[in-house]
C-alpha atoms as a PDB file:
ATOM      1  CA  UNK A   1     -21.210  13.676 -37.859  1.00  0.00           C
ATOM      2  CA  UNK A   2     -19.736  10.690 -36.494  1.00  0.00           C
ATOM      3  CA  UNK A   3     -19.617  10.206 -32.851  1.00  0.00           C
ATOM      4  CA  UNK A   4     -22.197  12.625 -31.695  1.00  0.00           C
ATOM      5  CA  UNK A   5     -24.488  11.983 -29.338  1.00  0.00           C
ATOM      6  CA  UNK A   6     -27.971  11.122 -30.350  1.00  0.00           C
ATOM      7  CA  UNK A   7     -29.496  10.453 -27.423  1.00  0.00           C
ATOM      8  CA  UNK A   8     -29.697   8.039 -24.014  1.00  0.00           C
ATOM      9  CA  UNK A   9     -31.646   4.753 -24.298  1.00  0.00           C
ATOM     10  CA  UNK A  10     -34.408   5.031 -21.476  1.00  0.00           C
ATOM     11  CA  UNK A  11     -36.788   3.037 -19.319  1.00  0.00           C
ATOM     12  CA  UNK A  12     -37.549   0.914 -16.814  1.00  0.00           C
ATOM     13  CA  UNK A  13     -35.310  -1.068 -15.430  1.00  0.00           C
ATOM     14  CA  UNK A  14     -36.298  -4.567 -14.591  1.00  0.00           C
ATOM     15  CA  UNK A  15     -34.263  -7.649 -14.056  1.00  0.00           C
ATOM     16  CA  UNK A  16     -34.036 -10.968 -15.955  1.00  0.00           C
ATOM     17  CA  UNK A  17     -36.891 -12.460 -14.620  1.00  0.00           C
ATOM     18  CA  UNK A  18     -39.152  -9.741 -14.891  1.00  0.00           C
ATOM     19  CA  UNK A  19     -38.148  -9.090 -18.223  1.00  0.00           C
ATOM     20  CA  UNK A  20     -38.935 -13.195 -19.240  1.00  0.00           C
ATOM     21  CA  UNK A  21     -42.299 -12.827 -17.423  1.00  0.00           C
ATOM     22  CA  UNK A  22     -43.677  -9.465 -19.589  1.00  0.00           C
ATOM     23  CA  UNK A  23     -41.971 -11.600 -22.868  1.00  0.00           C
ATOM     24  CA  UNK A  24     -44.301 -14.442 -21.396  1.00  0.00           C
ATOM     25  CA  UNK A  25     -47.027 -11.999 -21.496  1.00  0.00           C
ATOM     26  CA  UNK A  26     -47.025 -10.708 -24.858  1.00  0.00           C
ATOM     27  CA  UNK A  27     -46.778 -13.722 -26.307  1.00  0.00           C
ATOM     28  CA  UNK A  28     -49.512 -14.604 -25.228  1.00  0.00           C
ATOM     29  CA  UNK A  29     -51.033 -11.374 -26.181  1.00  0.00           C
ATOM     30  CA  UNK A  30     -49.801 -11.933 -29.751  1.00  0.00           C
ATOM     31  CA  UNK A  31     -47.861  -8.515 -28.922  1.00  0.00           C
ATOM     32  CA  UNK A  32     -44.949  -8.643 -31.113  1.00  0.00           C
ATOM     33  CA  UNK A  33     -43.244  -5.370 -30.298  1.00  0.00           C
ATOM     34  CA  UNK A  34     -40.819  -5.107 -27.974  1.00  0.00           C
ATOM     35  CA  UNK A  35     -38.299  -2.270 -26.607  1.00  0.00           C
ATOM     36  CA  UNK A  36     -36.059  -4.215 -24.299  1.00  0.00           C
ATOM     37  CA  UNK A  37     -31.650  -3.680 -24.384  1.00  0.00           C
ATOM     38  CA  UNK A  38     -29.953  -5.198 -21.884  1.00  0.00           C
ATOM     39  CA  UNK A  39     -27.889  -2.686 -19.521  1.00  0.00           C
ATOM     40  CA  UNK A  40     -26.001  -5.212 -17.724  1.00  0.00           C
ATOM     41  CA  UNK A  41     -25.930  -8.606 -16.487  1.00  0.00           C
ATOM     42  CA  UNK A  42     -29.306  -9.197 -14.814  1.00  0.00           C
ATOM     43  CA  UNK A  43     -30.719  -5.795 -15.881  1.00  0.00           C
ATOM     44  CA  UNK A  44     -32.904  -5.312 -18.605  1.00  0.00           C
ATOM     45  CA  UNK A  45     -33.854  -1.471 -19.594  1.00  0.00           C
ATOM     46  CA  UNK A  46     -37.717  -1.782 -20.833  1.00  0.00           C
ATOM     47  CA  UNK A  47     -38.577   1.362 -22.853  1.00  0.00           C
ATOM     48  CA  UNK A  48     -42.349  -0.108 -23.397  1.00  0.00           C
ATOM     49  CA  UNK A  49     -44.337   1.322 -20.713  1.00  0.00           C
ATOM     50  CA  UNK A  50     -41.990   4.231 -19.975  1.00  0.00           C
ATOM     51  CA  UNK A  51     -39.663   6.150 -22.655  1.00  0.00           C
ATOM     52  CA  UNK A  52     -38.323   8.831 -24.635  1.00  0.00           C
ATOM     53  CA  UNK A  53     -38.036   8.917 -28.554  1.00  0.00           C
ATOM     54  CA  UNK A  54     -34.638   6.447 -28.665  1.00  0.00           C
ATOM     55  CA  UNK A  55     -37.480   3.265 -28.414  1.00  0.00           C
ATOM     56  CA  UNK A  56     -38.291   4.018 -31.845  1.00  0.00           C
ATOM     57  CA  UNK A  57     -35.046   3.876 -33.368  1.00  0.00           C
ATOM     58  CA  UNK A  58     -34.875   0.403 -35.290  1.00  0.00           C
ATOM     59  CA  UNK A  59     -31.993  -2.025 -35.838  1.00  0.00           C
ATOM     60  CA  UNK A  60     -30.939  -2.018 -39.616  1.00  0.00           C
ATOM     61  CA  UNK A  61     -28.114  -4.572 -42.074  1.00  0.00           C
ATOM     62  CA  UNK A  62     -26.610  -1.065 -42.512  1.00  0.00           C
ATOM     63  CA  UNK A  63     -26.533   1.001 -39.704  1.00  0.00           C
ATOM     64  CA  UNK A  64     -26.044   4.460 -38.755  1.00  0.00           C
ATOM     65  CA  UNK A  65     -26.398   3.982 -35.210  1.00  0.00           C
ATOM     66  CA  UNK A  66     -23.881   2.290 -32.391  1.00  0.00           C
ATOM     67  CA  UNK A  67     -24.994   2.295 -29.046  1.00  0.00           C
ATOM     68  CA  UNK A  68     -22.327   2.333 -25.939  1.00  0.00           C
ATOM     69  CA  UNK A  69     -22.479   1.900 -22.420  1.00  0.00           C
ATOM     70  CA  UNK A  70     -21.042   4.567 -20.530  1.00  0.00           C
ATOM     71  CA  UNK A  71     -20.762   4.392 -16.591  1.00  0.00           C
ATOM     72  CA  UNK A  72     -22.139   8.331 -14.983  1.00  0.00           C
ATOM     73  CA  UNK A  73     -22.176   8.562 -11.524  1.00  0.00           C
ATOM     74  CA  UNK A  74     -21.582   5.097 -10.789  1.00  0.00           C
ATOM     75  CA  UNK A  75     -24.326   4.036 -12.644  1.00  0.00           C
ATOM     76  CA  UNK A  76     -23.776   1.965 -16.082  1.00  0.00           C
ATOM     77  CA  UNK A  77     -26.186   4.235 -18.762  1.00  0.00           C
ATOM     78  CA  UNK A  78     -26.815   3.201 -23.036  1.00  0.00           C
ATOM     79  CA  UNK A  79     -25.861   6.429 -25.219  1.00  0.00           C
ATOM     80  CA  UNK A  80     -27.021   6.302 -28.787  1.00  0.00           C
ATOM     81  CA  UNK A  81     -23.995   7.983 -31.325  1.00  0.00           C
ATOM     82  CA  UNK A  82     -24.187   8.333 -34.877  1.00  0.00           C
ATOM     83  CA  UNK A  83     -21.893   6.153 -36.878  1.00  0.00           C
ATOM     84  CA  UNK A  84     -21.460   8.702 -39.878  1.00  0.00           C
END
């Protein structure tokens, strides 16, 4: 049903230049997967190393997904809703 909640994008939070240096790293590790959203300016959530099942959810042209940033407890989270 539209609007429900699917789940909360989780990981570890890292900032910018952490986030460049592990890109830096795969590349050069011809690792071409990558679970990074970015939670706010300067913070990057990194659902690689630590995670729940929302890392595997994949962008698509036609959607069913919508993530939103909600702020709980002072503290600026990623909810994943269903679009339909």
């Amino acid at each position: 049903m539209q609007g429900t909640f699917i789940n909360e994008y989780v990981g570890e939070v890292i900032d910018e230049a952490e986030a460049n240096r592990r890109l830096a790293a795969s590349r050069e590790n011809n690792v071409t997967n990558f679970y990074m959203m970015e939670l706010d300016k300067g913070r990057i959530i990194d659902a690689a190393r630590a995670a729940n099942v929302s890392r595997f959810i994949n962008h698509s042209c036609s959607p069913n997904l919508l993530t939103e940033k909600w702020l709980v407890n002072g503290e600026t989270r990623i909810g994943i809703f269903a679009l339909r």
